[in-house]
C-alpha atoms as a PDB file:
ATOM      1  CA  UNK A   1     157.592  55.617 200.819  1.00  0.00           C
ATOM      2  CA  UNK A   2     158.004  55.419 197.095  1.00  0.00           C
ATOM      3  CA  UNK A   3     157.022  57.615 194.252  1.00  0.00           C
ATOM      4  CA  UNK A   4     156.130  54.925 191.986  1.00  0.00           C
ATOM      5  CA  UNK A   5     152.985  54.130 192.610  1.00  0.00           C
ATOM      6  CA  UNK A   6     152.502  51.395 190.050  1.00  0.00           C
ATOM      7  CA  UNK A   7     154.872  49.440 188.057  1.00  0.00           C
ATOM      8  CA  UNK A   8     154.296  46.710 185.348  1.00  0.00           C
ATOM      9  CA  UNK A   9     150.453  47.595 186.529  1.00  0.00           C
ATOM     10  CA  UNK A  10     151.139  46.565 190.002  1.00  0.00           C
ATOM     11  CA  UNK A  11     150.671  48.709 192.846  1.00  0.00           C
ATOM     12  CA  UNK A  12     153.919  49.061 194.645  1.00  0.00           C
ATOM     13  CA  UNK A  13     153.116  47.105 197.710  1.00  0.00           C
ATOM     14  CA  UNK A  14     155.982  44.716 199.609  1.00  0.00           C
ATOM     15  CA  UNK A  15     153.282  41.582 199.424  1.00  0.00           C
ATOM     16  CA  UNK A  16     153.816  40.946 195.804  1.00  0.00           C
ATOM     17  CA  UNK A  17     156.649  38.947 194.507  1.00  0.00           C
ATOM     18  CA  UNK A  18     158.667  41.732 192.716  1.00  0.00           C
ATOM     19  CA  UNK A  19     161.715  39.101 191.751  1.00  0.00           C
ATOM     20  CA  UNK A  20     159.483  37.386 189.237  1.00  0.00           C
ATOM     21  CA  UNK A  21     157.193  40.951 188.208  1.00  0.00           C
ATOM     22  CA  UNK A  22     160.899  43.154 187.519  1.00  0.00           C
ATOM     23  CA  UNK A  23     162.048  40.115 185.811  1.00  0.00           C
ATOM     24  CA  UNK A  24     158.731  39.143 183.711  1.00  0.00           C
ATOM     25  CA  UNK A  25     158.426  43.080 182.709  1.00  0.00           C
ATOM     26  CA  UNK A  26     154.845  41.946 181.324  1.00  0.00           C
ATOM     27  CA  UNK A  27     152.524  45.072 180.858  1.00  0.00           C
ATOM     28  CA  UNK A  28     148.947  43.751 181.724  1.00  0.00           C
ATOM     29  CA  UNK A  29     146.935  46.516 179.960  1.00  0.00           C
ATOM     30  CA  UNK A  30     148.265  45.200 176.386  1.00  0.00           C
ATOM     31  CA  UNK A  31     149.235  41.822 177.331  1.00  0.00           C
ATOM     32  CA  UNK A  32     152.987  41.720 176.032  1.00  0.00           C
ATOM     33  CA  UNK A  33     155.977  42.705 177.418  1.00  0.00           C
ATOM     34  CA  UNK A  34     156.120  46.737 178.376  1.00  0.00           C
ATOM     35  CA  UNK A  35     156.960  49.133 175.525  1.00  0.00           C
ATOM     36  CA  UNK A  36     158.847  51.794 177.688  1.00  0.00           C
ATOM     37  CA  UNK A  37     162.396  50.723 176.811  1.00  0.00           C
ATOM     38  CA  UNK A  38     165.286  52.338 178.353  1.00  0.00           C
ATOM     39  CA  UNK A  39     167.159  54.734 175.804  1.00  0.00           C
ATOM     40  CA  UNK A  40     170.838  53.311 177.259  1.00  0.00           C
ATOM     41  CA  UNK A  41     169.891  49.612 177.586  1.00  0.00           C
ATOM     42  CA  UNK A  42     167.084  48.879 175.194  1.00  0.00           C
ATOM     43  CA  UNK A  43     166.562  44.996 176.392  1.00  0.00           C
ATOM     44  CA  UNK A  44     165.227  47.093 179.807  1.00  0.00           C
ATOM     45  CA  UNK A  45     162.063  47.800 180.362  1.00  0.00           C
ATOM     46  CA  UNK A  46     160.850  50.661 182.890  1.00  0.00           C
ATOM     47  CA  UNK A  47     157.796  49.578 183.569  1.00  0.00           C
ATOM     48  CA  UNK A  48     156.471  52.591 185.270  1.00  0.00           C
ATOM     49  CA  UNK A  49     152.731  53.514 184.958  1.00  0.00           C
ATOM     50  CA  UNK A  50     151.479  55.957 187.278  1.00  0.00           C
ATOM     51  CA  UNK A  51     153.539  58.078 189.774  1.00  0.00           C
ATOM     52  CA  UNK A  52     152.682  60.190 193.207  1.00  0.00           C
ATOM     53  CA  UNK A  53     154.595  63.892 192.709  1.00  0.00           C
ATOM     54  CA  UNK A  54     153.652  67.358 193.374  1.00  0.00           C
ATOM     55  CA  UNK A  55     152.927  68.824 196.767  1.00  0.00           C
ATOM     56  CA  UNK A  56     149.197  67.339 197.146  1.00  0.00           C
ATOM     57  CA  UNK A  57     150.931  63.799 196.013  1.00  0.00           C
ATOM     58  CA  UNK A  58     148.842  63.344 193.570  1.00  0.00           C
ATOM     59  CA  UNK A  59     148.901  59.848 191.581  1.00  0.00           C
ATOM     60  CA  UNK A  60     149.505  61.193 187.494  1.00  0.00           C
ATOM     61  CA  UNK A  61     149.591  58.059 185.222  1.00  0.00           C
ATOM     62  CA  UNK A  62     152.564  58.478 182.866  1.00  0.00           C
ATOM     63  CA  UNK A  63     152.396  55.654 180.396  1.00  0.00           C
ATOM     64  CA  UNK A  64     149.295  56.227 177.956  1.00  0.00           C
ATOM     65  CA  UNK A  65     148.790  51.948 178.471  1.00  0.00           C
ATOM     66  CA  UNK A  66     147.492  52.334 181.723  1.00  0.00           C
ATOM     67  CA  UNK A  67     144.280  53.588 180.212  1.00  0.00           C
ATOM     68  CA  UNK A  68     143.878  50.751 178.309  1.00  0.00           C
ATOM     69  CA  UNK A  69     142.801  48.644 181.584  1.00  0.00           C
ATOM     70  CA  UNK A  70     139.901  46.176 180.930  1.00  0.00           C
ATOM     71  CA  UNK A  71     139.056  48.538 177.500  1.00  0.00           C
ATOM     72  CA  UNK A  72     136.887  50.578 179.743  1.00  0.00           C
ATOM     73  CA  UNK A  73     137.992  53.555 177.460  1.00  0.00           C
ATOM     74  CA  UNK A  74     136.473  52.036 173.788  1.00  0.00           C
ATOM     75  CA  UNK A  75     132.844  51.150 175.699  1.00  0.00           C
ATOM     76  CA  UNK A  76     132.630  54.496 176.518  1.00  0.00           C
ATOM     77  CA  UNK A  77     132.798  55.331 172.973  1.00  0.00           C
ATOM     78  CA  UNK A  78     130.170  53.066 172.398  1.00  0.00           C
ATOM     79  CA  UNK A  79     127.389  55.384 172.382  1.00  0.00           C
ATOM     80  CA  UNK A  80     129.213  57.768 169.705  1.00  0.00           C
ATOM     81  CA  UNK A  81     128.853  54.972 166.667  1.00  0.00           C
ATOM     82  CA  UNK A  82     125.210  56.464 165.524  1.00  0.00           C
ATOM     83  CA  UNK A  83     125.456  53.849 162.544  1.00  0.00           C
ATOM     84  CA  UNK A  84     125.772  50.961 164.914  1.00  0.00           C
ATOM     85  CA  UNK A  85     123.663  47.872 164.621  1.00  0.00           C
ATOM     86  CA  UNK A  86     123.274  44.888 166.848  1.00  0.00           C
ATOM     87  CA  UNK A  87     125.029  42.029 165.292  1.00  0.00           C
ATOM     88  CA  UNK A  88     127.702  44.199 163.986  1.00  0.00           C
ATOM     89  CA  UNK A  89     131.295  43.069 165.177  1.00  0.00           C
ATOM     90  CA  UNK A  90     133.294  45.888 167.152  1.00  0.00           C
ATOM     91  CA  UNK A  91     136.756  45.983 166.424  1.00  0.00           C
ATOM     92  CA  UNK A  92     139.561  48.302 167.873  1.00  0.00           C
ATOM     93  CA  UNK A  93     142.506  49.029 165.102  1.00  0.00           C
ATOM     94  CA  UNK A  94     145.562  50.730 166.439  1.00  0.00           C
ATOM     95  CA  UNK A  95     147.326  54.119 164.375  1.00  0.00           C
ATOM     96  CA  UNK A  96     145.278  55.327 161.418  1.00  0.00           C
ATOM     97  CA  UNK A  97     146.854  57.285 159.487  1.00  0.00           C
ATOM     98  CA  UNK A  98     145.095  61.087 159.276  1.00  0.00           C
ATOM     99  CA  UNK A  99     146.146  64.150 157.596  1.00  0.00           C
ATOM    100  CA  UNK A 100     148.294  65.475 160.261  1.00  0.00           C
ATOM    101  CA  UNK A 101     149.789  62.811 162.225  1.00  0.00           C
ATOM    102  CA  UNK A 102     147.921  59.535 163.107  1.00  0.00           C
ATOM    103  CA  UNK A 103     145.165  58.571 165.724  1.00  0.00           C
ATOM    104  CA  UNK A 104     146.216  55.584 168.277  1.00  0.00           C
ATOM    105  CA  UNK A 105     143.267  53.724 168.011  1.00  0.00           C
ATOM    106  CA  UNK A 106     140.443  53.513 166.091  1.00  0.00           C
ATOM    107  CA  UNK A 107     136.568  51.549 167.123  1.00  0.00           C
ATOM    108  CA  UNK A 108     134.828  50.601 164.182  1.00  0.00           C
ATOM    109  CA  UNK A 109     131.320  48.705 163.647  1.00  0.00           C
ATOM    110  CA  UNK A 110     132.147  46.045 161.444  1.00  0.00           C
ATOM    111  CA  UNK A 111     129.703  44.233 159.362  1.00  0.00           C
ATOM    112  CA  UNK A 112     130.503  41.521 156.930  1.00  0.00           C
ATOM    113  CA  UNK A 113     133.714  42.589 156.197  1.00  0.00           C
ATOM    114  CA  UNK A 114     132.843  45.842 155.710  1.00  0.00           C
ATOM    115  CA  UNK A 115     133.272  48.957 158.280  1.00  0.00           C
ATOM    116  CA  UNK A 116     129.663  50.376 159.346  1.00  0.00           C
ATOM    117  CA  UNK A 117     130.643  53.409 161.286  1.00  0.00           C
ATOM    118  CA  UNK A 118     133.906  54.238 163.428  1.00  0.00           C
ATOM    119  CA  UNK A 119     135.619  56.487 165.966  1.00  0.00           C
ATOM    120  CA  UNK A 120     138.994  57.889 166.129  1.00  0.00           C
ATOM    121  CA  UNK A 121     140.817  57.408 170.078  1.00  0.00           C
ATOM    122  CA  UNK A 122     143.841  59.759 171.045  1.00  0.00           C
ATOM    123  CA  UNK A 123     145.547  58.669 174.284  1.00  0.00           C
ATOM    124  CA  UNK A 124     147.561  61.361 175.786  1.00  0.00           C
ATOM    125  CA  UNK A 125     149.198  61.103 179.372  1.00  0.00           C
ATOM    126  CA  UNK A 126     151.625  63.413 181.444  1.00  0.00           C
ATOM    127  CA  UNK A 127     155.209  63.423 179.501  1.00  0.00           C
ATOM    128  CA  UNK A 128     158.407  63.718 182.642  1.00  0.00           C
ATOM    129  CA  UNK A 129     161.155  65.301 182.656  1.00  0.00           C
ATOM    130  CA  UNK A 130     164.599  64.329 184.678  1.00  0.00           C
ATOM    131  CA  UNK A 131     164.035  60.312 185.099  1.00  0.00           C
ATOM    132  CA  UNK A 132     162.101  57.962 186.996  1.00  0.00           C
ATOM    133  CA  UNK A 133     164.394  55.263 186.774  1.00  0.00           C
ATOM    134  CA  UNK A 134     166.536  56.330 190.132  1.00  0.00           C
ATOM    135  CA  UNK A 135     162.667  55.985 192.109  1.00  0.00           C
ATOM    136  CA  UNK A 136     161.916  52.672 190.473  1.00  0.00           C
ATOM    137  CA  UNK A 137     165.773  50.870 190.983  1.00  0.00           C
ATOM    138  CA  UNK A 138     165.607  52.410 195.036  1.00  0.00           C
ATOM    139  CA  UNK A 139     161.831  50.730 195.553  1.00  0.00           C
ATOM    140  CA  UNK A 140     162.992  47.618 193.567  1.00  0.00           C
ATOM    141  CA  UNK A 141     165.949  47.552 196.078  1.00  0.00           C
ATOM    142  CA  UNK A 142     163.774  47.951 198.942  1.00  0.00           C
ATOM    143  CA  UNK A 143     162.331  44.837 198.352  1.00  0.00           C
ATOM    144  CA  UNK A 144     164.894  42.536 198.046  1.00  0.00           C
ATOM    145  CA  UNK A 145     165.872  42.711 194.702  1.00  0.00           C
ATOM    146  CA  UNK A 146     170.088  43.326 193.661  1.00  0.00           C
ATOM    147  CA  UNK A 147     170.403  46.600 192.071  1.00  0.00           C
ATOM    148  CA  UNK A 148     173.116  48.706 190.675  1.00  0.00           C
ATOM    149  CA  UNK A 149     174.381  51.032 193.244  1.00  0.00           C
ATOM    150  CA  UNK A 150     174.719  54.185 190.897  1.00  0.00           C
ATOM    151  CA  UNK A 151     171.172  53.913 190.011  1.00  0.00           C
ATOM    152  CA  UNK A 152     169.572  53.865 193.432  1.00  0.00           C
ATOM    153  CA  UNK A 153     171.726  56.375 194.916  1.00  0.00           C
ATOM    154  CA  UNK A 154     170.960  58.339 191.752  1.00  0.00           C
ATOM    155  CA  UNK A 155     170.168  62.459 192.650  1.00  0.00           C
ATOM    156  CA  UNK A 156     168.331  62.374 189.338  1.00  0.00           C
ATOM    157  CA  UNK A 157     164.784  63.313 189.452  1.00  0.00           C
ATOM    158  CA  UNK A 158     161.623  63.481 187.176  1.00  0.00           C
ATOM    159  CA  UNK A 159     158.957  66.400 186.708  1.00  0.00           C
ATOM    160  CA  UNK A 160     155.642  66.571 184.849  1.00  0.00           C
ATOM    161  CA  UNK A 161     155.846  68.727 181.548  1.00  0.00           C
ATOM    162  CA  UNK A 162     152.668  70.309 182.126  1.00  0.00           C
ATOM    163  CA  UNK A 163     152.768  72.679 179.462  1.00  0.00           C
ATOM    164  CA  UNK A 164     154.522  70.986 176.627  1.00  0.00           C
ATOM    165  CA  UNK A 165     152.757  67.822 177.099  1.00  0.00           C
ATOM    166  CA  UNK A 166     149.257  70.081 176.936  1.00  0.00           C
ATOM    167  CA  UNK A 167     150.023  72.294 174.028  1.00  0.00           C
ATOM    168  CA  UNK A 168     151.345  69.980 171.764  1.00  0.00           C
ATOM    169  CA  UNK A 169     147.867  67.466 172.387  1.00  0.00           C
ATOM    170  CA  UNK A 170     146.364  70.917 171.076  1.00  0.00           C
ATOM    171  CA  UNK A 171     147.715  71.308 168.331  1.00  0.00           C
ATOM    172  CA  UNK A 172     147.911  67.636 167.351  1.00  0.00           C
ATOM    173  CA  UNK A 173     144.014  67.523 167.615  1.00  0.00           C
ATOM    174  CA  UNK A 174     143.751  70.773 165.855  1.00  0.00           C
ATOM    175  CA  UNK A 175     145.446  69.693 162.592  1.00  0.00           C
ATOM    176  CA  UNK A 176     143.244  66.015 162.838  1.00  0.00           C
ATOM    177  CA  UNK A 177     139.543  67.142 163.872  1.00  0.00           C
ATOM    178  CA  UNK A 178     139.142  68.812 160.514  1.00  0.00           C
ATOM    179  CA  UNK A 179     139.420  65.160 158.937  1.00  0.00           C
ATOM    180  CA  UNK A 180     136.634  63.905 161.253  1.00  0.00           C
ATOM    181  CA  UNK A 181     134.437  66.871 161.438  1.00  0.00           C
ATOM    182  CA  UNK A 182     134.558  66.541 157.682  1.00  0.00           C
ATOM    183  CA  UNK A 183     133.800  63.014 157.757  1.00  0.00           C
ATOM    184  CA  UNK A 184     130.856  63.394 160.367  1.00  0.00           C
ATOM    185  CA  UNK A 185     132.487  61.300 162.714  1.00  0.00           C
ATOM    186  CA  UNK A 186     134.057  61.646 166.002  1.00  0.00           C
ATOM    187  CA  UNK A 187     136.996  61.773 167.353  1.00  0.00           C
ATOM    188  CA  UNK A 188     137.759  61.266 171.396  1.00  0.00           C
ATOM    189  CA  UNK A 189     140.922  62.370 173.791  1.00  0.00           C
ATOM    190  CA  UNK A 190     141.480  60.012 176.324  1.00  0.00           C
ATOM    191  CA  UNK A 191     142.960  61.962 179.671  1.00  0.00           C
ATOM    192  CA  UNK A 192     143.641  61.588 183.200  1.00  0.00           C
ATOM    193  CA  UNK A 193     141.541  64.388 185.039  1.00  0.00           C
ATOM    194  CA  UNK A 194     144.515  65.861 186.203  1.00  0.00           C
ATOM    195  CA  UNK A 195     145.878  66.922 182.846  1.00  0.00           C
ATOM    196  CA  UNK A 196     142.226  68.448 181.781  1.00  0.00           C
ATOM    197  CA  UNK A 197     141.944  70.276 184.339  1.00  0.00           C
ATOM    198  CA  UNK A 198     145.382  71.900 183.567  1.00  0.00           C
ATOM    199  CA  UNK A 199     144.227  72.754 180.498  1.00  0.00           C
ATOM    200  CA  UNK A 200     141.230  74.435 181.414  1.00  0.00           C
ATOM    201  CA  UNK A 201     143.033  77.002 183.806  1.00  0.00           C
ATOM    202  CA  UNK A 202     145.923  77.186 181.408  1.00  0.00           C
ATOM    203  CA  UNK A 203     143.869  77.416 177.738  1.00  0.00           C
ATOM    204  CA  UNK A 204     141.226  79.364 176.938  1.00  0.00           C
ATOM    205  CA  UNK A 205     137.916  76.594 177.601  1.00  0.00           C
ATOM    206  CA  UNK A 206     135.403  78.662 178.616  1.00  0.00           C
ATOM    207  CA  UNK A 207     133.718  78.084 175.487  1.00  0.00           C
ATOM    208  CA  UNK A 208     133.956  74.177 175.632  1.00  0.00           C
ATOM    209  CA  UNK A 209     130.911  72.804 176.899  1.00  0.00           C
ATOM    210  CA  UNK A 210     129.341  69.695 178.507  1.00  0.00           C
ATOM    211  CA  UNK A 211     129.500  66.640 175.816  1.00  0.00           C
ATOM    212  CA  UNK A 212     127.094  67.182 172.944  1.00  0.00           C
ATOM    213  CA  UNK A 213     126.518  64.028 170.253  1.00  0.00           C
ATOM    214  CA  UNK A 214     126.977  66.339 167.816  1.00  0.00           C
ATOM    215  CA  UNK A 215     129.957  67.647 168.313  1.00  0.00           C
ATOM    216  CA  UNK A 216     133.031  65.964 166.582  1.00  0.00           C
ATOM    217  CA  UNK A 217     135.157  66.541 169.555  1.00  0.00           C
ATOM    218  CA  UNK A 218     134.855  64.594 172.228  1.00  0.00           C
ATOM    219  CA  UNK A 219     137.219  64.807 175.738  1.00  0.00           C
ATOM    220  CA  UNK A 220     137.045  61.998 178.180  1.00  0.00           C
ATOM    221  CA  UNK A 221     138.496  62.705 181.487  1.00  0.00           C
ATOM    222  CA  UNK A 222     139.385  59.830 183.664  1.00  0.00           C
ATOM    223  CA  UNK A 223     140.165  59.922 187.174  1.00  0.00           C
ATOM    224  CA  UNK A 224     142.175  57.108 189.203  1.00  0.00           C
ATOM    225  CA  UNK A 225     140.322  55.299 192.096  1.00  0.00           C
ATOM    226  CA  UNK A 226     142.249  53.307 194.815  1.00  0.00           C
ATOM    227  CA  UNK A 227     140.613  49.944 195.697  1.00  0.00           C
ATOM    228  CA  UNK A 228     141.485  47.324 197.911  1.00  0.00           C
ATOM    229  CA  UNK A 229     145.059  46.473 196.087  1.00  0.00           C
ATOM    230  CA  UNK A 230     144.436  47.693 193.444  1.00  0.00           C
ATOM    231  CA  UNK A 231     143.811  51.352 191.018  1.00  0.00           C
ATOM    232  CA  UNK A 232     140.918  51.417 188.340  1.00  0.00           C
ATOM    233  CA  UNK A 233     140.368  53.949 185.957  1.00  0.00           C
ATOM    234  CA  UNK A 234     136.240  55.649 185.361  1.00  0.00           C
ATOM    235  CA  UNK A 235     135.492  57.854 183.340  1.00  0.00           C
ATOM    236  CA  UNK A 236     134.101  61.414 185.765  1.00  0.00           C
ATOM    237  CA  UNK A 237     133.357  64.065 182.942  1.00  0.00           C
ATOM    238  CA  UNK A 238     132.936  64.565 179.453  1.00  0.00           C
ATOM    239  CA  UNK A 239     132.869  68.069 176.870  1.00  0.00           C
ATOM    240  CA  UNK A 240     133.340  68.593 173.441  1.00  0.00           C
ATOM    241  CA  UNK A 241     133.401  70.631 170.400  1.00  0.00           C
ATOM    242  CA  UNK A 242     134.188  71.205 166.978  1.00  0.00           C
ATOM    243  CA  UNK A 243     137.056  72.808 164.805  1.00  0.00           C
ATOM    244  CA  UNK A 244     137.091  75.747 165.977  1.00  0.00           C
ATOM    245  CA  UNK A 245     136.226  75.519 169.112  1.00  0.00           C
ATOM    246  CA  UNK A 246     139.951  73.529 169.540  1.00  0.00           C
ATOM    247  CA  UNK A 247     141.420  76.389 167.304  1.00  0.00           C
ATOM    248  CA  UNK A 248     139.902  79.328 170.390  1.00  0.00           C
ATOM    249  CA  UNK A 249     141.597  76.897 172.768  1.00  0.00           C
ATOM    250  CA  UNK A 250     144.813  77.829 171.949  1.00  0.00           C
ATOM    251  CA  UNK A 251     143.817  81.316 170.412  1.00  0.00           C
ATOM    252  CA  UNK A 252     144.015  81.012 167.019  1.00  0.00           C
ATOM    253  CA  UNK A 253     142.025  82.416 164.743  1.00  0.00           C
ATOM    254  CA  UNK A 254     138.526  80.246 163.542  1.00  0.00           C
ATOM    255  CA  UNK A 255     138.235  78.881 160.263  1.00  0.00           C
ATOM    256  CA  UNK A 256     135.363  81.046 158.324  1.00  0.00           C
ATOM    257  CA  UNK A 257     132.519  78.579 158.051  1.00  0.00           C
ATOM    258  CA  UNK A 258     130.604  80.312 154.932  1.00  0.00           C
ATOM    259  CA  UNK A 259     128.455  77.307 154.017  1.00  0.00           C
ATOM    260  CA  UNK A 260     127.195  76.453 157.362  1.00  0.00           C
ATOM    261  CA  UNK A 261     126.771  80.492 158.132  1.00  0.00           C
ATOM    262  CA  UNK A 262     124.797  81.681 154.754  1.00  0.00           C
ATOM    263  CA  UNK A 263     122.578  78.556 155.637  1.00  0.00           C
ATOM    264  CA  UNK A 264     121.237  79.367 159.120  1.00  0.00           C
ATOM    265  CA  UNK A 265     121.370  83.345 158.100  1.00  0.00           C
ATOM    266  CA  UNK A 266     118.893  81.478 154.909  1.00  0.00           C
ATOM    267  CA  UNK A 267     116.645  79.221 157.903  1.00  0.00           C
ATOM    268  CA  UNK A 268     116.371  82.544 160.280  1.00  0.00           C
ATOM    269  CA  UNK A 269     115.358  84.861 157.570  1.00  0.00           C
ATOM    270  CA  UNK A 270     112.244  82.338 157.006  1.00  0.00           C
ATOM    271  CA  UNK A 271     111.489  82.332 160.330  1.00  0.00           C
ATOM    272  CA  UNK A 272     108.520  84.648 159.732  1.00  0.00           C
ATOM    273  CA  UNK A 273     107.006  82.316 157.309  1.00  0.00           C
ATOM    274  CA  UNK A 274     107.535  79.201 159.353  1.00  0.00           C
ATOM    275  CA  UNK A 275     105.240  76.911 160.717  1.00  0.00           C
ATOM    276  CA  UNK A 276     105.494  75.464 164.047  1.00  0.00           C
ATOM    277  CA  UNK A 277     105.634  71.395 163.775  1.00  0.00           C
ATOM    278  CA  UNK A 278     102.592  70.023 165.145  1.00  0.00           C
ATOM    279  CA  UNK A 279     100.567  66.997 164.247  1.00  0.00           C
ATOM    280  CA  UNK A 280      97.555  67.411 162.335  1.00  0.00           C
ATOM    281  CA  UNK A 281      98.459  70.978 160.885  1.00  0.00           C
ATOM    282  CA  UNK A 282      99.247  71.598 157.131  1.00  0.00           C
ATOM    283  CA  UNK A 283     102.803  72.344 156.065  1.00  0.00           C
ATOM    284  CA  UNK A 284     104.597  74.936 154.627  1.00  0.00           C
ATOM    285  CA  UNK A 285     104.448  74.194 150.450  1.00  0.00           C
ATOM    286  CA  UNK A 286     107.981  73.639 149.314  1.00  0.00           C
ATOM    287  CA  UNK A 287     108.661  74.107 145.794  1.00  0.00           C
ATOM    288  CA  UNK A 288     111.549  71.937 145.220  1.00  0.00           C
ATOM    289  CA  UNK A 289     109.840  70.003 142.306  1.00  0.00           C
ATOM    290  CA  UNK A 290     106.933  70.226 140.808  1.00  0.00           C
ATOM    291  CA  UNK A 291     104.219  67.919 141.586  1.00  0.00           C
ATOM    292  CA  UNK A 292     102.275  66.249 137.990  1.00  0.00           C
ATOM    293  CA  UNK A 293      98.842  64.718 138.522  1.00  0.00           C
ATOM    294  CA  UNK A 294      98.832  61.883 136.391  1.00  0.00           C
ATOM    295  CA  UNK A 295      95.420  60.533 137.198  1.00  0.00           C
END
């Protein structure tokens, strides 16, 4: 049994002509050849998207590509362009630049030219440590294909960097969702369920709660089926929250929002003098201009 689980977007079973799939090293999720080039022989792709490890076996997808598969990821965004208008074109534009870093992908409504409403995209996957490489050349060997002995008899092995790979997608959306919750707009993390639900034991999320329209931060979790040949991403759960909220989950301390605070302490005070909306029933006389009769 091998630990690569699918390579090139293949699932590693003997029926499929590997020769021509190792050789092609054509990554179906953007349509090109693979982007994960060896560091020692750059014209070499790795090709590896998801892998089985731990003691459960558990299949963690390791190349942020594999969630691109059939762009199930941007309709699920669909419902968070508010400004959205049938007939509008939707596009998908990769790396914005934001203050702080840059977003991977970005689904706009498009009309005339002209951008409507849009949605920032973060993909984030497990990062390894060790190297996969040894696992893929001893399964590439096993079916058939000529390999270099040093790499399949490799001792070398990979890990998940559960930690790093969490914190740092903290504090990467921390320094961008102050650009979108300033903008009104949204911004989404794209994750495999198994790396959310690290973060929940491992951060403090007992304050994130179940996904809210209004919230500028959105997390997708995505969990990966086995069919018949084939895996498929779906999306199984969604949260979200705001600034601050990302700022508790790695215990920092929240920005002061004074605007937003004297505002509601202004609404509750008038509470008293308030009139409950109903149809039919006079409103509450505001006096923010005054009204001339100039019959």
């Amino acid at each position: 049994m091998t630990k690569v689980i699918e390579l090139y977007g293949h699932p590693t079973s003997p029926s499929l002509d590997w020769s021509d799939i190792a050789s092609g090293q054509h990554c179906p999720f953007l349509s090109r050849k693979c982007l994960k080039n060896r560091k020692s022989e750059p014209d070499i792709t790795i090709g590896t998207c998801t892998v089985s490890y731990g003691k459960g076996a558990r299949n963690i997808i390791i190349c942020p590509f594999r969630l691109l598969e059939r762009s199930q990821i941007f309709i699920d965004c669909l419902h968070l362009l508010t400004l959205h208008q049938p007939g509008n074109e939707l596009r998908v534009i990769p790396e914005i630049a934001v203050p702080g870093g840059s977003i991977d992908y970005c689904l706009a409504s498009v009309r005339s030219g002209k951008v409507i409403d849009f949605t920032g995209i973060e993909l984030q996957t497990l990062d390894t440590t060790g190297t996969v490489w040894p696992e893929r050349q001893r399964f590439l060997r096993q079916q058939g294909i000529t390999v270099r002995d040093v790499d399949a008899t490799s001792k070398k092995g990979f890990g998940m960097n559960w930690k790093m790979t969490a914190k740092t997608t903290l504090m990467q959306l921390h320094h961008k969702i102050h650009t979108f919750e300033h903008l009104s707009k949204h911004l989404v993390l794209v994750v495999q369920d198994c790396l959310i639900d690290y973060m929940q034991r491992e951060f403090s999320f007992e304050h994130i709660q179940e996904a809210r329209l209004g919230d500028p931060m959105q997390f997708h979790s995505y969990e990966l089926l086995a069919e018949t040949g084939s895996y498929r991403i779906q999306l199984n759960k969604r949260w979200s929250t705001d600034a601050n909220g990302i700022a508790q989950c790695l215990g920092l301390q929240t920005s002061p929002r004074v605007e937003l605070e004297a505002m509601l302490r202004q609404i509750e005070n008038k509470l008293p003098q308030s009139t409950l909306l109903s149809v039919g029933l006079p409103l509450p006389v505001s006096t923010h201009e005054e009204v001339t009769d100039d019959s």
